[in-house]
Protein backbone atom coordinates (compact mmCIF):
# COMPACT_ATOMS: atom_id res chain seq x y z
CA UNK A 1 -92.22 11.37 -30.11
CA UNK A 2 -89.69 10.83 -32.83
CA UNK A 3 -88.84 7.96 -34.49
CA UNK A 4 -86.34 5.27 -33.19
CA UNK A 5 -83.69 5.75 -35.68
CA UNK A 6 -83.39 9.95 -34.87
CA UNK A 7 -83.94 9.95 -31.33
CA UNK A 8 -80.85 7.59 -31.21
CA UNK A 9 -79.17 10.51 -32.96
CA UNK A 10 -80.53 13.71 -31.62
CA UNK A 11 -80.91 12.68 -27.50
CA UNK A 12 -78.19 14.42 -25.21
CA UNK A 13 -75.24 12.89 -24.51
CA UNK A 14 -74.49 12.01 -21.16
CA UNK A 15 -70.75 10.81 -20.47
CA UNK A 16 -70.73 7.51 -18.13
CA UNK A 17 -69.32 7.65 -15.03
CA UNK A 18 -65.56 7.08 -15.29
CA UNK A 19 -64.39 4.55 -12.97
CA UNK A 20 -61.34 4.54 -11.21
CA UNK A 21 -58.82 1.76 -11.98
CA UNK A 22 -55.80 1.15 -9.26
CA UNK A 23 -52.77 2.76 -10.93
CA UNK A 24 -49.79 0.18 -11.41
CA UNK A 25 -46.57 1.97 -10.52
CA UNK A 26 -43.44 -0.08 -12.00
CA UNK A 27 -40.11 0.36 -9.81
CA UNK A 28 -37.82 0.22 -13.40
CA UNK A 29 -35.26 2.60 -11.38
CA UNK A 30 -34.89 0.41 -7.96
CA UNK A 31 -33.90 -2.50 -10.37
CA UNK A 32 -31.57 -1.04 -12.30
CA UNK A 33 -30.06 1.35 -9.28
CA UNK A 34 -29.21 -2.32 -7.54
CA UNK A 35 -27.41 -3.40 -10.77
CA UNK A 36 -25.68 -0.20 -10.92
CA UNK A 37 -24.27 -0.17 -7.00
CA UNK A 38 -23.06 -4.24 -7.46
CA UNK A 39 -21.37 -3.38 -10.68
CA UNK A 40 -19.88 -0.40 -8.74
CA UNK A 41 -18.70 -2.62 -5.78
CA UNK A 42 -17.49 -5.27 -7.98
CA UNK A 43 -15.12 -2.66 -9.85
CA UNK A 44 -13.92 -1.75 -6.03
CA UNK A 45 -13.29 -4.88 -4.69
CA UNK A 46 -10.10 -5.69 -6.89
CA UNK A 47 -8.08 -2.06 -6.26
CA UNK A 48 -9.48 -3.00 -2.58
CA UNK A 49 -7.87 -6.11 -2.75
CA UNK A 50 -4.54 -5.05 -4.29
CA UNK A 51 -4.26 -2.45 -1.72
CA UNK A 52 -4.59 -4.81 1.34
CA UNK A 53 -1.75 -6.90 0.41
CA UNK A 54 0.36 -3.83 -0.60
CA UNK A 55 -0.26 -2.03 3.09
CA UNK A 56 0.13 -5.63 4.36
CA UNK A 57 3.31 -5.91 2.64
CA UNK A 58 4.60 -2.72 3.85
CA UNK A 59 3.55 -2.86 7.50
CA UNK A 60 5.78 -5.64 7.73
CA UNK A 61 8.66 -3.56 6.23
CA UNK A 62 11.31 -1.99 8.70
CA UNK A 63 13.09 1.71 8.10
CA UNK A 64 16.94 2.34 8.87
CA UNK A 65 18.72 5.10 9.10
CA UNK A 66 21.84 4.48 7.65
CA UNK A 67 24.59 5.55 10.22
CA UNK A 68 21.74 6.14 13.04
CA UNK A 69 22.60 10.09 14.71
CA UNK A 70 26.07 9.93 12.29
CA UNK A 71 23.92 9.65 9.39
CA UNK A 72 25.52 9.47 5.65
CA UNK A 73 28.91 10.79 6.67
CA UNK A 74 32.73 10.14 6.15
CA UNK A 75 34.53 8.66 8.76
CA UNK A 76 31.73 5.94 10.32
CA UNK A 77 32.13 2.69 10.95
CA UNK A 78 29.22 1.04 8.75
CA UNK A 79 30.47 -2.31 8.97
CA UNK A 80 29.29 -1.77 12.38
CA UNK A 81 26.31 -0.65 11.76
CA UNK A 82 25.13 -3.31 10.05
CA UNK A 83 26.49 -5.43 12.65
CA UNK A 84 23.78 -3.70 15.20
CA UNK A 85 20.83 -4.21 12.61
CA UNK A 86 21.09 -7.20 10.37
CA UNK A 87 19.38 -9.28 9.05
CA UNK A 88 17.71 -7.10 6.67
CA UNK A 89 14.96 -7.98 4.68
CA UNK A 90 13.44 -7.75 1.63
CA UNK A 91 11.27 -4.64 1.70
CA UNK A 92 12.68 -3.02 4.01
CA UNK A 93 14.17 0.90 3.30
CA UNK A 94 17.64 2.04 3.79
CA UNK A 95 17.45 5.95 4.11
CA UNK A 96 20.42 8.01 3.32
CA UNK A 97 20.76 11.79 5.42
CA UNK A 98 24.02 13.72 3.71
CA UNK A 99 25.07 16.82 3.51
CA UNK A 100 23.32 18.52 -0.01
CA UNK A 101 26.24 19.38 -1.99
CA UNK A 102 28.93 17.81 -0.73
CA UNK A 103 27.56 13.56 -0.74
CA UNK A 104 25.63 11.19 -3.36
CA UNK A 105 24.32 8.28 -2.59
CA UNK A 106 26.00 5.46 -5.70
CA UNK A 107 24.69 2.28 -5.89
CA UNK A 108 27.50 -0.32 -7.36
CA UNK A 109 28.51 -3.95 -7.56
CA UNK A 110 30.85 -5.59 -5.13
CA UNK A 111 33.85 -4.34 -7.44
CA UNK A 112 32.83 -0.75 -7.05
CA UNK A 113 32.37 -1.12 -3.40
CA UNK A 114 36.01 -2.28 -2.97
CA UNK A 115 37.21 0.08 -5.18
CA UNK A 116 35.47 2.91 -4.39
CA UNK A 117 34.75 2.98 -7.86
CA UNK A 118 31.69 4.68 -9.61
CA UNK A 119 32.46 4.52 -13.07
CA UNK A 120 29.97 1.25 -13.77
CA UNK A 121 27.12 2.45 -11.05
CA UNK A 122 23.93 1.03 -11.01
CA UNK A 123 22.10 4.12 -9.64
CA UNK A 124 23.35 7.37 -8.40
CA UNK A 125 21.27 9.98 -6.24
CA UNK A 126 22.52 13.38 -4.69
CA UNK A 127 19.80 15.71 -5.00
CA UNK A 128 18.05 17.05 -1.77
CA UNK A 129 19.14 15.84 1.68
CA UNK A 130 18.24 12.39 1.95
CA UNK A 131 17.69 9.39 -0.11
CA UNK A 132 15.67 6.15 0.52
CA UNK A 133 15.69 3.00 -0.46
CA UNK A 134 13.84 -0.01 -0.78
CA UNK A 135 15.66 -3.27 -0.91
CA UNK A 136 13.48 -4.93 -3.32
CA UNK A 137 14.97 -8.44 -4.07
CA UNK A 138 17.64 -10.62 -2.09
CA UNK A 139 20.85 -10.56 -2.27
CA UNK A 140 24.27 -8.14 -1.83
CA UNK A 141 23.55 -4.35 -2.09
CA UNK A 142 26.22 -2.05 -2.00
CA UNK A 143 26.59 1.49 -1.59
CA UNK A 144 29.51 4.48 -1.43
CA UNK A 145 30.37 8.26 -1.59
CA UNK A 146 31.65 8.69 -5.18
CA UNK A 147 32.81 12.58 -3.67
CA UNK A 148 36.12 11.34 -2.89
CA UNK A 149 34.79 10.24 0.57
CA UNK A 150 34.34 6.18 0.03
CA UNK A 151 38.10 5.93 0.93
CA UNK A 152 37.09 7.82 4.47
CA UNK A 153 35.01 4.77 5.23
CA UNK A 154 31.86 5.85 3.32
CA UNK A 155 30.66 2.83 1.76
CA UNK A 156 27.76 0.24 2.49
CA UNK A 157 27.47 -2.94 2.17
CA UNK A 158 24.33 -5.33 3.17
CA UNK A 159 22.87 -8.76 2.36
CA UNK A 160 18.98 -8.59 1.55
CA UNK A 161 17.20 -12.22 3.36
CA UNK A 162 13.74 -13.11 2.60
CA UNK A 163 10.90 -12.27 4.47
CA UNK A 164 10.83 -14.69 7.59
CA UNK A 165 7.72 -16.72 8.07
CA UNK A 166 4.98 -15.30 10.90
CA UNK A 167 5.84 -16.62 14.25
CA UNK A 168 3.26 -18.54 16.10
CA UNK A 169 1.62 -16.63 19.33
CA UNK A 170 3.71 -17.05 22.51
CA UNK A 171 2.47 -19.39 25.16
CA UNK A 172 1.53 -18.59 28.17
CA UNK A 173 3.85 -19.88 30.44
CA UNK A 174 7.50 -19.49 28.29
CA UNK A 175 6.94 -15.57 27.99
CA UNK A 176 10.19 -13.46 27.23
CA UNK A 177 9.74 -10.86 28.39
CA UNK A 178 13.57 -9.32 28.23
CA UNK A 179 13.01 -9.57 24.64
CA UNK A 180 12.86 -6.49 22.71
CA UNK A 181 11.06 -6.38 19.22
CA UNK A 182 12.99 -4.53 16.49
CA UNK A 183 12.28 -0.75 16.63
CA UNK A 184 11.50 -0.21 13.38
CA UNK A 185 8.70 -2.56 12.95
CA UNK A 186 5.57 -0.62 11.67
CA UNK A 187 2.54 -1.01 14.61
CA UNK A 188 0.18 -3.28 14.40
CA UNK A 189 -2.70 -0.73 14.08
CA UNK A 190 -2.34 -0.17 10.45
CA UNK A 191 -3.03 -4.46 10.15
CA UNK A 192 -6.25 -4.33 12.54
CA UNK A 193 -7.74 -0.94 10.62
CA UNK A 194 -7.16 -2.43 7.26
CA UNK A 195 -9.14 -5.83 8.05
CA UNK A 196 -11.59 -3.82 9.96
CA UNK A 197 -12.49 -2.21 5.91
CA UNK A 198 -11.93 -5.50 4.76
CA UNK A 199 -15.00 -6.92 7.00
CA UNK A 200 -16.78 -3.54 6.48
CA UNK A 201 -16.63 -4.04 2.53
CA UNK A 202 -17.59 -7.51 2.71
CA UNK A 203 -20.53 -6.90 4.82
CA UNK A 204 -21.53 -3.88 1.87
CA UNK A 205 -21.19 -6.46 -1.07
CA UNK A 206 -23.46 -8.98 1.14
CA UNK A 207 -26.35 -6.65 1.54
CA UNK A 208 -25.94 -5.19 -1.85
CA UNK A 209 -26.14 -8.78 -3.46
């Protein structure tokens, strides 16, 4: 026997059982992953949204050839020409096929034009061998050949209208169908694929919210 006070001191230690406590797992990275992806799709949604009314806008623009087959050339009627294609609207693209070397493309007031005057030109392209472009406002635009060839009949002239409002859906029963849409017109494809990403976008910001 020993006393009290030294057996408290000298008697074998003997660990406790450790018991096993549940471990608490914290999911810190699904929270701030979810905050990451709806800060991601907000900074998306406005370039998104700029681009669907640009590819809006330009699926409703038409394309000309200027001077169809006879292209950019002396000695074509392009008062006629317009004749066949008018109105014209604003977005739509004049493109200009010439002969490299030998034809630029000279954009100039309604002076110039009659004239066949460059000297005060607005814009003036010859390089390569063709030239587009975009009627980007209303009004008159006028073009000609400062290569001697605007008095051969190589000169433009065209009046830019604004867009015309959507027409509403035929009906049924008053049907044209001798009607032929202008050639140009961009298909309607491009308009059902781009809402399709619209709907497909909005869905992702809905489940991401």
């Amino acid at each position: 026997m020993c006393p009290s006070l030294l057996c408290f001191f000298f008697l074998p230690f003997r660990p406790h059982r450790s018991i096993s406590l549940p471990k608490l797992r914290l999911n810190l990275n699904s929270s701030s992953d979810h905050q990451r992806n709806q800060i991601m799709a907000r900074k998306l949604l406005l370039p998104f949204l700029l681009f669907l009314s640009l590819s809006s806008w330009l699926a409703s623009a038409d394309r000309f050839t200027v001077g169809d087959s006879q292209a950019w050339n002396p000695n074509v009627n392009y008062t006629a020409w317009v004749d066949k294609h008018k109105p014209f609207h604003v977005g739509d693209w004049l493109v200009f096929y010439y002969q490299p070397g030998m034809a630029d493309v000279v954009q100039v007031d309604e002076a110039g034009y009659n004239n066949c005057d460059a000297s005060s030109s607005i814009s003036n392209y010859s390089k390569g061998r063709s030239y587009a472009f975009q009627l980007n406002h209303t009004g008159d635009y006028y073009f000609i050949c400062s290569r001697g060839f605007c008095y051969g009949g190589m000169r433009l002239a065209i009046v830019s209208q604004p867009l015309p409002p959507p027409s509403p859906p035929p009906s049924s029963h008053n049907d044209d169908l001798s009607a032929a849409p202008r050639s140009c017109h961009a298909p309607a494809f491009p308009l059902l694929a781009i809402a399709a990403t619209a709907a497909a976008l909005l869905a992702l910001l809905q489940s991401i919210a």
